[in-house]
PDB file of N, CA and C in Angstrom:
ATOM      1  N   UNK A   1      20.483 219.013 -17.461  1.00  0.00           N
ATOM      2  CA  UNK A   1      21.332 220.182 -17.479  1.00  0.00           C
ATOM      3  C   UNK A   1      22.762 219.768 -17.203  1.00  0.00           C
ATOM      4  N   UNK A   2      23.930 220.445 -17.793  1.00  0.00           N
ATOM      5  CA  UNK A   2      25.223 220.296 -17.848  1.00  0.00           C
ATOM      6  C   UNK A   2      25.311 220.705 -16.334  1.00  0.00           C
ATOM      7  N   UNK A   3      26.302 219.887 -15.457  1.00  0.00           N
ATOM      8  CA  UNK A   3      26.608 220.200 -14.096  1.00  0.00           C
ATOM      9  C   UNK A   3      26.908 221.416 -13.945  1.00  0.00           C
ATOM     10  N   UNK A   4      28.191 221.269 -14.675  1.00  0.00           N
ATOM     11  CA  UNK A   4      29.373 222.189 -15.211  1.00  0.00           C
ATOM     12  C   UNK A   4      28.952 223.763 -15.737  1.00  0.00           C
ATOM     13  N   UNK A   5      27.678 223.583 -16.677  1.00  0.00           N
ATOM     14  CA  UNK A   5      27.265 225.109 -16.840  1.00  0.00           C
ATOM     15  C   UNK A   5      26.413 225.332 -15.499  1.00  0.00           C
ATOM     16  N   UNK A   6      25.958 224.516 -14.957  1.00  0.00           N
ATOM     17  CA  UNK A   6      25.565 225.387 -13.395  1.00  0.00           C
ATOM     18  C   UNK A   6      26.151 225.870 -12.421  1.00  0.00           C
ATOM     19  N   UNK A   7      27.063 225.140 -12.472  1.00  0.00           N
ATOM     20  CA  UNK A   7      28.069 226.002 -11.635  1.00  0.00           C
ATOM     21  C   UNK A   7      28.562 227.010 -11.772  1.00  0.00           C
ATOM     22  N   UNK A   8      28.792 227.049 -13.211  1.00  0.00           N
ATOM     23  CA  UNK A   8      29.433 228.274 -13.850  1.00  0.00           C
ATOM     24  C   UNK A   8      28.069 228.989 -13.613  1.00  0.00           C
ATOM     25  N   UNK A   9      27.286 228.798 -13.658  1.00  0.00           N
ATOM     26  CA  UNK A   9      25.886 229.698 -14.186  1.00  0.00           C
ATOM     27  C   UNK A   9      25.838 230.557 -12.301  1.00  0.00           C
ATOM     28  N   UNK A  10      25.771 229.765 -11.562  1.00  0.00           N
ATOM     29  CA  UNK A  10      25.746 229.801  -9.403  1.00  0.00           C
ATOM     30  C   UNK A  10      27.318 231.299  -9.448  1.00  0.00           C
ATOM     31  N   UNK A  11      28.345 230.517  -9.853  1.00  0.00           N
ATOM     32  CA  UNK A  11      29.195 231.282  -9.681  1.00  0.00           C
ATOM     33  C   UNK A  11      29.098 232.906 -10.298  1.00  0.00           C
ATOM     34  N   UNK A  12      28.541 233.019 -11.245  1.00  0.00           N
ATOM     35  CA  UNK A  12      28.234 234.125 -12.157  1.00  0.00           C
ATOM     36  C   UNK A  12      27.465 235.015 -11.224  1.00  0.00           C
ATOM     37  N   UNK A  13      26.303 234.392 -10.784  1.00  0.00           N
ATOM     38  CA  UNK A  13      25.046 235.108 -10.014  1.00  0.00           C
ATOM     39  C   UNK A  13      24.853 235.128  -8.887  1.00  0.00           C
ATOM     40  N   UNK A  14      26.523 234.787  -7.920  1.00  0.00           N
ATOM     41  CA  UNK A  14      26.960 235.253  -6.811  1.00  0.00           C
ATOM     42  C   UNK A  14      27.840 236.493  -7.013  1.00  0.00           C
ATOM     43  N   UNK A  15      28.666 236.493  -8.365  1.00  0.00           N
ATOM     44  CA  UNK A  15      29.757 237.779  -8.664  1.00  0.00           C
ATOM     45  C   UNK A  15      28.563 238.873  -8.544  1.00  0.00           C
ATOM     46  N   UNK A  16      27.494 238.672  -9.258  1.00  0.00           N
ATOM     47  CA  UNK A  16      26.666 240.185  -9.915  1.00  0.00           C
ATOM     48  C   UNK A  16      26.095 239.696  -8.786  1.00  0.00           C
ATOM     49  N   UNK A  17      25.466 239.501  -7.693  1.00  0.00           N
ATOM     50  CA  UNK A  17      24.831 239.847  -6.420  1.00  0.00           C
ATOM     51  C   UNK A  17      25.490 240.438  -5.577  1.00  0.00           C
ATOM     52  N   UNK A  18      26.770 239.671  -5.652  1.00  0.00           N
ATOM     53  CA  UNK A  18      27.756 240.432  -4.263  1.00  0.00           C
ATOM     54  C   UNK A  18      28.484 241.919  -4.809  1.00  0.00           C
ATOM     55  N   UNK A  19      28.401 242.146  -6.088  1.00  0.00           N
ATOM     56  CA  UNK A  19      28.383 243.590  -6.474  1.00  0.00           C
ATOM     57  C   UNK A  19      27.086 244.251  -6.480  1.00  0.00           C
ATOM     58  N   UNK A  20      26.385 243.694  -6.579  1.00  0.00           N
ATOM     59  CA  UNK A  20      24.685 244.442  -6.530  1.00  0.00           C
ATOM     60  C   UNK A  20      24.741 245.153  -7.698  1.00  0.00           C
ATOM     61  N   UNK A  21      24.691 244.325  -8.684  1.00  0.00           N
ATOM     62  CA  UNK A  21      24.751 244.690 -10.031  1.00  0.00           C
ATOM     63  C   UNK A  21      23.504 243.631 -10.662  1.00  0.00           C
ATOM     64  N   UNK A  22      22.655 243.094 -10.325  1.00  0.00           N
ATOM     65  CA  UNK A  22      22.291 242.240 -10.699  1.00  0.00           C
ATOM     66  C   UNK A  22      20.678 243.050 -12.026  1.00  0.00           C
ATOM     67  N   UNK A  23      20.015 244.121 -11.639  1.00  0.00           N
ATOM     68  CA  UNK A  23      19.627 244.278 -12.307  1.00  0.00           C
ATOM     69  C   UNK A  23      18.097 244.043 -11.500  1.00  0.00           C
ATOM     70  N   UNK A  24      16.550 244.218 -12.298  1.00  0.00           N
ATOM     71  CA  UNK A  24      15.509 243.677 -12.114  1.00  0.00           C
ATOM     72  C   UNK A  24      15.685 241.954 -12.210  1.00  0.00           C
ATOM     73  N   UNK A  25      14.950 241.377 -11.715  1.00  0.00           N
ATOM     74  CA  UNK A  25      14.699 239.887 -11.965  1.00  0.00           C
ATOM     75  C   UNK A  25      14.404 239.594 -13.029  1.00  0.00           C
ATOM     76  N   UNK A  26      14.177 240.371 -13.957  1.00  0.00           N
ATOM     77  CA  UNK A  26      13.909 239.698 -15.784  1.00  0.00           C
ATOM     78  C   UNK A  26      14.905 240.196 -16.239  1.00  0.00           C
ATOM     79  N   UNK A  27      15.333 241.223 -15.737  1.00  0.00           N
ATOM     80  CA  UNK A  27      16.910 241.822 -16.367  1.00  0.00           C
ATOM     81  C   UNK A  27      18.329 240.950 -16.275  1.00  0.00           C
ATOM     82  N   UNK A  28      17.775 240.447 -14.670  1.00  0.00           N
ATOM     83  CA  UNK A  28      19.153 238.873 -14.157  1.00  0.00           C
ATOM     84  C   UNK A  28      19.005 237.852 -15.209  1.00  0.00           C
ATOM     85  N   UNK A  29      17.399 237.551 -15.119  1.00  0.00           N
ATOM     86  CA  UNK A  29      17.480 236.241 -15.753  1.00  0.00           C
ATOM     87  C   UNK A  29      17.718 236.114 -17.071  1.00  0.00           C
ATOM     88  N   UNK A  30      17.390 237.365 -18.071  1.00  0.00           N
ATOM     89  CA  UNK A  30      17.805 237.221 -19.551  1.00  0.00           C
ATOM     90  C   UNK A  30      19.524 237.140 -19.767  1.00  0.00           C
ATOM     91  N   UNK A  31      20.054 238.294 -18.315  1.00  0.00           N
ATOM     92  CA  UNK A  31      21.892 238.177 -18.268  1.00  0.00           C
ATOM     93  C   UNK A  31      21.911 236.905 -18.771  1.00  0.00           C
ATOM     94  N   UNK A  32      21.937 236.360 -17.719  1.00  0.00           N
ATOM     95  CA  UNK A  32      22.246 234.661 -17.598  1.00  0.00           C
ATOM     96  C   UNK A  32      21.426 233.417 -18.483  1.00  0.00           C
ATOM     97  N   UNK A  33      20.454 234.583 -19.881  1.00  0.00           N
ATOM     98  CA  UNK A  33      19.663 233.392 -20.788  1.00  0.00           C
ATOM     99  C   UNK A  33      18.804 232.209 -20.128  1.00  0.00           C
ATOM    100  N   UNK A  34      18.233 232.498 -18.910  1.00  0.00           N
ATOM    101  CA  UNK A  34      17.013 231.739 -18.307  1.00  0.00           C
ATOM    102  C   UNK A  34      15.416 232.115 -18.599  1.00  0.00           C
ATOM    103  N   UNK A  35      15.154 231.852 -18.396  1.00  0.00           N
ATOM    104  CA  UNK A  35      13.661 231.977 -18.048  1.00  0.00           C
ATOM    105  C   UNK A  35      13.409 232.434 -16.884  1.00  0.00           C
ATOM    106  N   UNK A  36      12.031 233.286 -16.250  1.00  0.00           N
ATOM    107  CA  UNK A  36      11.879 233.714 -15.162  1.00  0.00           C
ATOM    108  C   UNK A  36      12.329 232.665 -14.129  1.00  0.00           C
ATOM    109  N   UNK A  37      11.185 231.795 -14.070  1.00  0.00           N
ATOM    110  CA  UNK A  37      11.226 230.388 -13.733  1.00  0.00           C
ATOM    111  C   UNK A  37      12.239 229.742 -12.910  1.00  0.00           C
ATOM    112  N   UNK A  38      13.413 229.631 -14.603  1.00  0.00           N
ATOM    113  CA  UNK A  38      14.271 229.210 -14.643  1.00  0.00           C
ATOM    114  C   UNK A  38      15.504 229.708 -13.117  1.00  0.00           C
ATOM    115  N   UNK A  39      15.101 231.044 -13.562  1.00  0.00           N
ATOM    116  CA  UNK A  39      16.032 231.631 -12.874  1.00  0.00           C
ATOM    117  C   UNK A  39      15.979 231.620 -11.194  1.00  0.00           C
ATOM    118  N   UNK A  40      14.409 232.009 -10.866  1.00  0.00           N
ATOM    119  CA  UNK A  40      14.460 231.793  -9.240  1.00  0.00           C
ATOM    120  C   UNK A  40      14.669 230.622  -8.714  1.00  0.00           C
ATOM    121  N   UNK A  41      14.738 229.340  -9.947  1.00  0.00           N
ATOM    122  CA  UNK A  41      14.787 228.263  -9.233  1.00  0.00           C
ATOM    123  C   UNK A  41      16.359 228.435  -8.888  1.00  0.00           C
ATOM    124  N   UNK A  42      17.138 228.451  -9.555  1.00  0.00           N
ATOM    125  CA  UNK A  42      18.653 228.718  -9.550  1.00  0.00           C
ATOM    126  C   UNK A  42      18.611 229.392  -7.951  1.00  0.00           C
ATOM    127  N   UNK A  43      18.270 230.661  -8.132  1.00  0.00           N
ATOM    128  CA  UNK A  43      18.528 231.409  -7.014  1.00  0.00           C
ATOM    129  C   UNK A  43      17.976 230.651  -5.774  1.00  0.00           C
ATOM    130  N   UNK A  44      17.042 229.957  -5.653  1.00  0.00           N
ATOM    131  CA  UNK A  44      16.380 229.030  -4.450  1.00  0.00           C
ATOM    132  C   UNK A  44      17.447 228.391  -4.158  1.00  0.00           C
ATOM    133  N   UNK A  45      18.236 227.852  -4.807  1.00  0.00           N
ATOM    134  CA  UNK A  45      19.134 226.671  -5.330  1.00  0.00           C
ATOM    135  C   UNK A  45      20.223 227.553  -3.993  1.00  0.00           C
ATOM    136  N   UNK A  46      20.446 228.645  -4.539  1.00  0.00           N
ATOM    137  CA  UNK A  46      21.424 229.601  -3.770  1.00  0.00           C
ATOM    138  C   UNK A  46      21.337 229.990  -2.201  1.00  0.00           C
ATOM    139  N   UNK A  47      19.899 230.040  -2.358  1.00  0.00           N
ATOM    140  CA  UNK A  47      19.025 230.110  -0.866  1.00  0.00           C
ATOM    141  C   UNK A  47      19.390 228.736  -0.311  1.00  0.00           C
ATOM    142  N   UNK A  48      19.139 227.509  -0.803  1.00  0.00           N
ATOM    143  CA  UNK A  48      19.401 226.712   0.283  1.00  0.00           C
ATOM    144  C   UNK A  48      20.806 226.397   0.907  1.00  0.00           C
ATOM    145  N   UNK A  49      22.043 227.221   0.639  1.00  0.00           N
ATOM    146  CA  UNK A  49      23.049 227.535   0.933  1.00  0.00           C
ATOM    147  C   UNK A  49      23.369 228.378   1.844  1.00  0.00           C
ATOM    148  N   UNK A  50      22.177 228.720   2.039  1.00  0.00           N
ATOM    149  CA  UNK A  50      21.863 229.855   3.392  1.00  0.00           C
ATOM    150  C   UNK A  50      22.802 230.691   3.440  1.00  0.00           C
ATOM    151  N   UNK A  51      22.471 231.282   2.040  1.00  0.00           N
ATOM    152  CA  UNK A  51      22.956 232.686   1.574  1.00  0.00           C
ATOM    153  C   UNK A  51      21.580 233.628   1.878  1.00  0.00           C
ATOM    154  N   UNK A  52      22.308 234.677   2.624  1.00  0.00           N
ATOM    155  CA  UNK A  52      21.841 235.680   2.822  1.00  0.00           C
ATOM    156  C   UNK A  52      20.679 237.167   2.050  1.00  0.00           C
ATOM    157  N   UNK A  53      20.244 236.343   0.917  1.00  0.00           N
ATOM    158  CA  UNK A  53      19.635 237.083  -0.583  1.00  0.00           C
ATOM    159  C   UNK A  53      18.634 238.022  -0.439  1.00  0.00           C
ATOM    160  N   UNK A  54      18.440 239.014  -0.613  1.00  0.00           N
ATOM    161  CA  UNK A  54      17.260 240.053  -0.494  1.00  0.00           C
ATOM    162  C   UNK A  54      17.496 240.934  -1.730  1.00  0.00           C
ATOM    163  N   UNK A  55      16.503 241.124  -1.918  1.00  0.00           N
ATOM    164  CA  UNK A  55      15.834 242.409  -3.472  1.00  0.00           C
ATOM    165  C   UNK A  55      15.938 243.653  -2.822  1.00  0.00           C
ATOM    166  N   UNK A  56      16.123 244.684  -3.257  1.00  0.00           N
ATOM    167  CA  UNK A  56      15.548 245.765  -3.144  1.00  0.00           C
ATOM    168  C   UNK A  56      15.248 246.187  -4.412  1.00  0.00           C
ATOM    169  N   UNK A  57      13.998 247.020  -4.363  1.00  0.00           N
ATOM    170  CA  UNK A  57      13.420 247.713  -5.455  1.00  0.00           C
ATOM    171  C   UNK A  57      13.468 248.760  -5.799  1.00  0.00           C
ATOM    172  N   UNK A  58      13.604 249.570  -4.617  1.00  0.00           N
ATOM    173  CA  UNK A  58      14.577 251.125  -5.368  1.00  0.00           C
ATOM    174  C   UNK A  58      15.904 250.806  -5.960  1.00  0.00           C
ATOM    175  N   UNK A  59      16.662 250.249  -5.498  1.00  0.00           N
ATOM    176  CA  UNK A  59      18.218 249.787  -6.360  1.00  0.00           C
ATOM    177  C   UNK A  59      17.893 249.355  -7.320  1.00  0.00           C
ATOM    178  N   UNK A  60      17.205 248.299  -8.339  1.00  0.00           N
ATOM    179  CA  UNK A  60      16.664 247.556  -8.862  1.00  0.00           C
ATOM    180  C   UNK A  60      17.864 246.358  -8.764  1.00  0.00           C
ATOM    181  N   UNK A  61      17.863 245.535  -7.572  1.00  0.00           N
ATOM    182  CA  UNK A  61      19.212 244.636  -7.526  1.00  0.00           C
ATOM    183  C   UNK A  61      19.148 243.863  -6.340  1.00  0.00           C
ATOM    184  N   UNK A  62      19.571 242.779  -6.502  1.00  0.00           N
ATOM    185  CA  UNK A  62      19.495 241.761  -5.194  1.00  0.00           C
ATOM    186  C   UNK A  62      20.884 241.757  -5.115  1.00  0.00           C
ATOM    187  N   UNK A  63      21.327 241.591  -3.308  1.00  0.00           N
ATOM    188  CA  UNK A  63      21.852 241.845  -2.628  1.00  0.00           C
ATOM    189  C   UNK A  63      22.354 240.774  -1.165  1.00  0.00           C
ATOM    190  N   UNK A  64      23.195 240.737  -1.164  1.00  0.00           N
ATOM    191  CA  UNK A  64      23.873 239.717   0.438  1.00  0.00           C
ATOM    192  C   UNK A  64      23.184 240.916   1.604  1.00  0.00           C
ATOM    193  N   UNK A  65      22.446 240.508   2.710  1.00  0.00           N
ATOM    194  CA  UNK A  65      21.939 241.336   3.632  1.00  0.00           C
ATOM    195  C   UNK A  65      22.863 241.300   4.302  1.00  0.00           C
ATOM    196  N   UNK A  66      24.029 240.229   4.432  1.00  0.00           N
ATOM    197  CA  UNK A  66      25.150 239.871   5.682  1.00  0.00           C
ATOM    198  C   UNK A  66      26.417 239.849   4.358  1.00  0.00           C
ATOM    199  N   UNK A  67      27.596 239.345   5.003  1.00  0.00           N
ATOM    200  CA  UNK A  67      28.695 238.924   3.962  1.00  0.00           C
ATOM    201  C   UNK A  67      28.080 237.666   4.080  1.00  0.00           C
ATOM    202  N   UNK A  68      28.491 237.582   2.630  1.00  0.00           N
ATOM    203  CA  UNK A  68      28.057 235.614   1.682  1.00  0.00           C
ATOM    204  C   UNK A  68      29.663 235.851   1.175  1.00  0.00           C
ATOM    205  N   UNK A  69      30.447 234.414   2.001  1.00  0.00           N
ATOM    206  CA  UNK A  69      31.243 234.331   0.880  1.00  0.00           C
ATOM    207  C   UNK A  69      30.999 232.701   0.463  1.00  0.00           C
ATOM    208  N   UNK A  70      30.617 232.438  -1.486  1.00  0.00           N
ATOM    209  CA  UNK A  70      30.105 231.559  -1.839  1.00  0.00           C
ATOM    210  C   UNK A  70      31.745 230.816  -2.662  1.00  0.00           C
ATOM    211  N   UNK A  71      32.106 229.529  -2.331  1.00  0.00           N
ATOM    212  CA  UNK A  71      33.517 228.958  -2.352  1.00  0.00           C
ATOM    213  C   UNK A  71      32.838 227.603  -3.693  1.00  0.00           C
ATOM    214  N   UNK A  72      32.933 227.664  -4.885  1.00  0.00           N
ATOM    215  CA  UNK A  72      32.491 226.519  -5.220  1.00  0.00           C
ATOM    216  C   UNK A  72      33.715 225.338  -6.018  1.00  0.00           C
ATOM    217  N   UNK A  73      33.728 224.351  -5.964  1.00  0.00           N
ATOM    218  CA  UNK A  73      35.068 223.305  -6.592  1.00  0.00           C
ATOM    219  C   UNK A  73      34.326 222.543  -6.946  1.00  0.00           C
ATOM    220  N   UNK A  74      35.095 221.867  -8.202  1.00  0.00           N
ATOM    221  CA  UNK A  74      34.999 220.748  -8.247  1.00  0.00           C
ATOM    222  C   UNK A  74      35.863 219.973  -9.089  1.00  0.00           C
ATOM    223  N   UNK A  75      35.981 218.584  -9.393  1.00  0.00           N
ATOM    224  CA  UNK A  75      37.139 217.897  -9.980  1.00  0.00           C
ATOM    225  C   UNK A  75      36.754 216.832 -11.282  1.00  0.00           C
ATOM    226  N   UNK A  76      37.561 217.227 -11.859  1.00  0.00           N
ATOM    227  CA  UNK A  76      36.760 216.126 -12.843  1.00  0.00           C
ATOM    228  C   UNK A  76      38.063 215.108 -13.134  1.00  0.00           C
ATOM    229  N   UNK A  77      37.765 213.584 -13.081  1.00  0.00           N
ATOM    230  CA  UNK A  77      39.138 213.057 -13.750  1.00  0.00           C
ATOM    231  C   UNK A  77      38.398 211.693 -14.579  1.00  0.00           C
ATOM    232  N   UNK A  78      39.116 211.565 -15.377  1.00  0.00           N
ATOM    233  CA  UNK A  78      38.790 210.381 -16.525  1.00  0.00           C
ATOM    234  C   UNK A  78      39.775 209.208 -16.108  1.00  0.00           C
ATOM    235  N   UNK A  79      39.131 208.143 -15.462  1.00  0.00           N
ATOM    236  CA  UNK A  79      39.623 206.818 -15.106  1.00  0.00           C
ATOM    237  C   UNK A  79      39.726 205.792 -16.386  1.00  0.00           C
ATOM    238  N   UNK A  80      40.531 204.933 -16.159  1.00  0.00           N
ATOM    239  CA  UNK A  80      40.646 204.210 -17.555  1.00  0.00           C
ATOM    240  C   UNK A  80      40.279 202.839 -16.372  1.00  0.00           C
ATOM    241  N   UNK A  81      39.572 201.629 -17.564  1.00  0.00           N
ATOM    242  CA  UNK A  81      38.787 201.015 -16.878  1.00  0.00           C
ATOM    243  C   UNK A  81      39.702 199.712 -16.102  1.00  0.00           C
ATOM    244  N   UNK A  82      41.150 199.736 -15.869  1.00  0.00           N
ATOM    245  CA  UNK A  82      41.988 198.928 -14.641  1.00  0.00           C
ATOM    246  C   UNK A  82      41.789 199.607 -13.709  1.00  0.00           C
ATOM    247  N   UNK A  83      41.276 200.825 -13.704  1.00  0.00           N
ATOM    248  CA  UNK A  83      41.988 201.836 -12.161  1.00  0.00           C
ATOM    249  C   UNK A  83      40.711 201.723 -11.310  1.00  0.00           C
ATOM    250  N   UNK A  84      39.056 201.598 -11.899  1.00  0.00           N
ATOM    251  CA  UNK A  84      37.986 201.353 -11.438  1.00  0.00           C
ATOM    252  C   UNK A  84      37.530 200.087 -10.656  1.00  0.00           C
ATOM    253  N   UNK A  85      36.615 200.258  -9.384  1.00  0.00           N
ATOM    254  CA  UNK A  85      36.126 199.379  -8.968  1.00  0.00           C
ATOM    255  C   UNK A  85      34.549 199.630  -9.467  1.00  0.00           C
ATOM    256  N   UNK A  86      34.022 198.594  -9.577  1.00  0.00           N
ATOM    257  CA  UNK A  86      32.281 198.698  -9.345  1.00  0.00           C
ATOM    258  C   UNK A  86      32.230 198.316  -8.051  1.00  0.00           C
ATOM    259  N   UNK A  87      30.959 199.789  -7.379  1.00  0.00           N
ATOM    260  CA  UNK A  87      30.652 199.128  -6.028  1.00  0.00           C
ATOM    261  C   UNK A  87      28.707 198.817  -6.210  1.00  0.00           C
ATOM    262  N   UNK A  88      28.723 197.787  -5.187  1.00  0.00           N
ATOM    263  CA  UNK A  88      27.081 197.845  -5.426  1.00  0.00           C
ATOM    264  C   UNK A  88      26.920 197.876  -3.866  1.00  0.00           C
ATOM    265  N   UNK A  89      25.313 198.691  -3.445  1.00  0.00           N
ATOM    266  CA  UNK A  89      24.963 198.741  -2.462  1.00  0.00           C
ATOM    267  C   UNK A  89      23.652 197.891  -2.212  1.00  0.00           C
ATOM    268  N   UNK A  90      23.583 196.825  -2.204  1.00  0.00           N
ATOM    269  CA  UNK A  90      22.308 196.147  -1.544  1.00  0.00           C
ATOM    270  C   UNK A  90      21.694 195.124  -2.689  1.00  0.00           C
ATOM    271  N   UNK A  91      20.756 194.119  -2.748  1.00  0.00           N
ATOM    272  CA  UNK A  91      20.638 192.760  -3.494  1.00  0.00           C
ATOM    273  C   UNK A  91      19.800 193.733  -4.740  1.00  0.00           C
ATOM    274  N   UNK A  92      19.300 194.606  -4.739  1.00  0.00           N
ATOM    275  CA  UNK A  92      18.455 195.205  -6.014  1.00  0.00           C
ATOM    276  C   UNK A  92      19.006 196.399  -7.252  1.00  0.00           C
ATOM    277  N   UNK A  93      20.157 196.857  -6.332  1.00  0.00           N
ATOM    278  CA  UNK A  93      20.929 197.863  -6.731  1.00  0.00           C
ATOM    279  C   UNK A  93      21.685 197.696  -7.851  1.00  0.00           C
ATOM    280  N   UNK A  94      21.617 198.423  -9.067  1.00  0.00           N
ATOM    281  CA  UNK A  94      22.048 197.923 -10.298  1.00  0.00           C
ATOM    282  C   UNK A  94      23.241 199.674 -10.207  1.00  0.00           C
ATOM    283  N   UNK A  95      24.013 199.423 -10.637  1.00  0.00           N
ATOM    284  CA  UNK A  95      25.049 200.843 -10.439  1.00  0.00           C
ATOM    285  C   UNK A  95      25.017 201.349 -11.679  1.00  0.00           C
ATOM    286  N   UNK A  96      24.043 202.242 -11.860  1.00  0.00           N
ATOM    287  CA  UNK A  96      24.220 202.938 -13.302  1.00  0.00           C
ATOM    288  C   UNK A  96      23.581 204.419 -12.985  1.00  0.00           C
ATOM    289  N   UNK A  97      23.932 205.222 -13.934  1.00  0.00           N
ATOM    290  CA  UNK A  97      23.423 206.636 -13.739  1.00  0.00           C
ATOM    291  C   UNK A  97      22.200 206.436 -15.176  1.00  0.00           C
ATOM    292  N   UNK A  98      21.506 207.695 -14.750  1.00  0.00           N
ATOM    293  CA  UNK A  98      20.332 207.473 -15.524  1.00  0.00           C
ATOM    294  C   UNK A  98      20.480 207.930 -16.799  1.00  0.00           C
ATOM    295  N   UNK A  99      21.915 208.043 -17.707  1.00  0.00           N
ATOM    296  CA  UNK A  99      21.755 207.747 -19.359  1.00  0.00           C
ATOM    297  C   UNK A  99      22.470 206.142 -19.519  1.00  0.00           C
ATOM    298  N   UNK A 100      22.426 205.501 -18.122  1.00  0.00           N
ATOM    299  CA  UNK A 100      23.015 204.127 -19.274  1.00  0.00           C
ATOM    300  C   UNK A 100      24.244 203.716 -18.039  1.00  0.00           C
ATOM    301  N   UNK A 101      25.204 204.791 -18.116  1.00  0.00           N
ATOM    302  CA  UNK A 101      26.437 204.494 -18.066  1.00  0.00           C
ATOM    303  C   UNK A 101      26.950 203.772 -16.385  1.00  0.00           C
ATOM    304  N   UNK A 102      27.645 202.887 -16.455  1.00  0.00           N
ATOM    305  CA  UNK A 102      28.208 202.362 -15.112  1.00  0.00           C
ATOM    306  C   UNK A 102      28.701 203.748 -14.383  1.00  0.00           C
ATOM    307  N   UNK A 103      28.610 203.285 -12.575  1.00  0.00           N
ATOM    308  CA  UNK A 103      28.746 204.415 -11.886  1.00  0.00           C
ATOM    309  C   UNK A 103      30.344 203.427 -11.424  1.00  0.00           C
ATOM    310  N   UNK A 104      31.791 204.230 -11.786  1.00  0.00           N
ATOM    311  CA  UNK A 104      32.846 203.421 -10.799  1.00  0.00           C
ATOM    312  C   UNK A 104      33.689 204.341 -10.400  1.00  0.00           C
ATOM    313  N   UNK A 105      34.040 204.035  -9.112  1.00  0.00           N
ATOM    314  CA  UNK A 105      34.583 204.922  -7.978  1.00  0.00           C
ATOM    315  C   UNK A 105      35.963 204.257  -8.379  1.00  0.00           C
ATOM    316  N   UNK A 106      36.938 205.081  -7.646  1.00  0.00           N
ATOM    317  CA  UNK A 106      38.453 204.667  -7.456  1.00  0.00           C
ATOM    318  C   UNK A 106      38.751 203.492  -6.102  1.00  0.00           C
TER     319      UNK A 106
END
């Protein structure tokens, strides 16, 4: 999965919770083009952020039981390969991410 659309995807389904607009749980998850599945895993995802999340079923809508305020960043920058170090951690450790590509820090 794209990082980048999850975040976007987290950020989305904190806006429509913290309005309590979210809908039934098959109603959220088609919003956002998931799968049932798909979707509570996301929201677990949200839970372990120890966000505050509860359903109600007369509203048909999940809901912050407390204030959640959810802050998410992140940075992206494209290094050209003088500005990179390779680091390695330990005699077995090969520094690559799992399509291939070298992992190099600044």
């Amino acid at each position: 999965m794209n990082f980048i659309k999850q975040i976007e995807r987290i950020k989305e389904m904190h806006k429509l919770i913290s309005g309590e607009k979210t809908g039934s749980p098959l109603a959220f998850a088609r919003r956002l083009c998931l799968s049932r599945s798909q979707f509570y895993n996301e929201l677990d995802l949200i839970k372990e952020l120890d966000a505050p999340i509860k359903y109600c079923k007369k509203r048909e809508t999940f809901y912050y039981e407390t204030h959640f305020e959810l802050i998410l960043n992140f940075s992206l920058k494209t290094i050209k390969d003088d500005e990179s170090k390779e680091i390695f951690g330990g005699s077995n450790f090969r520094p690559s991410l799992l399509d291939g590509s070298l992992i190099s820090l600044l």
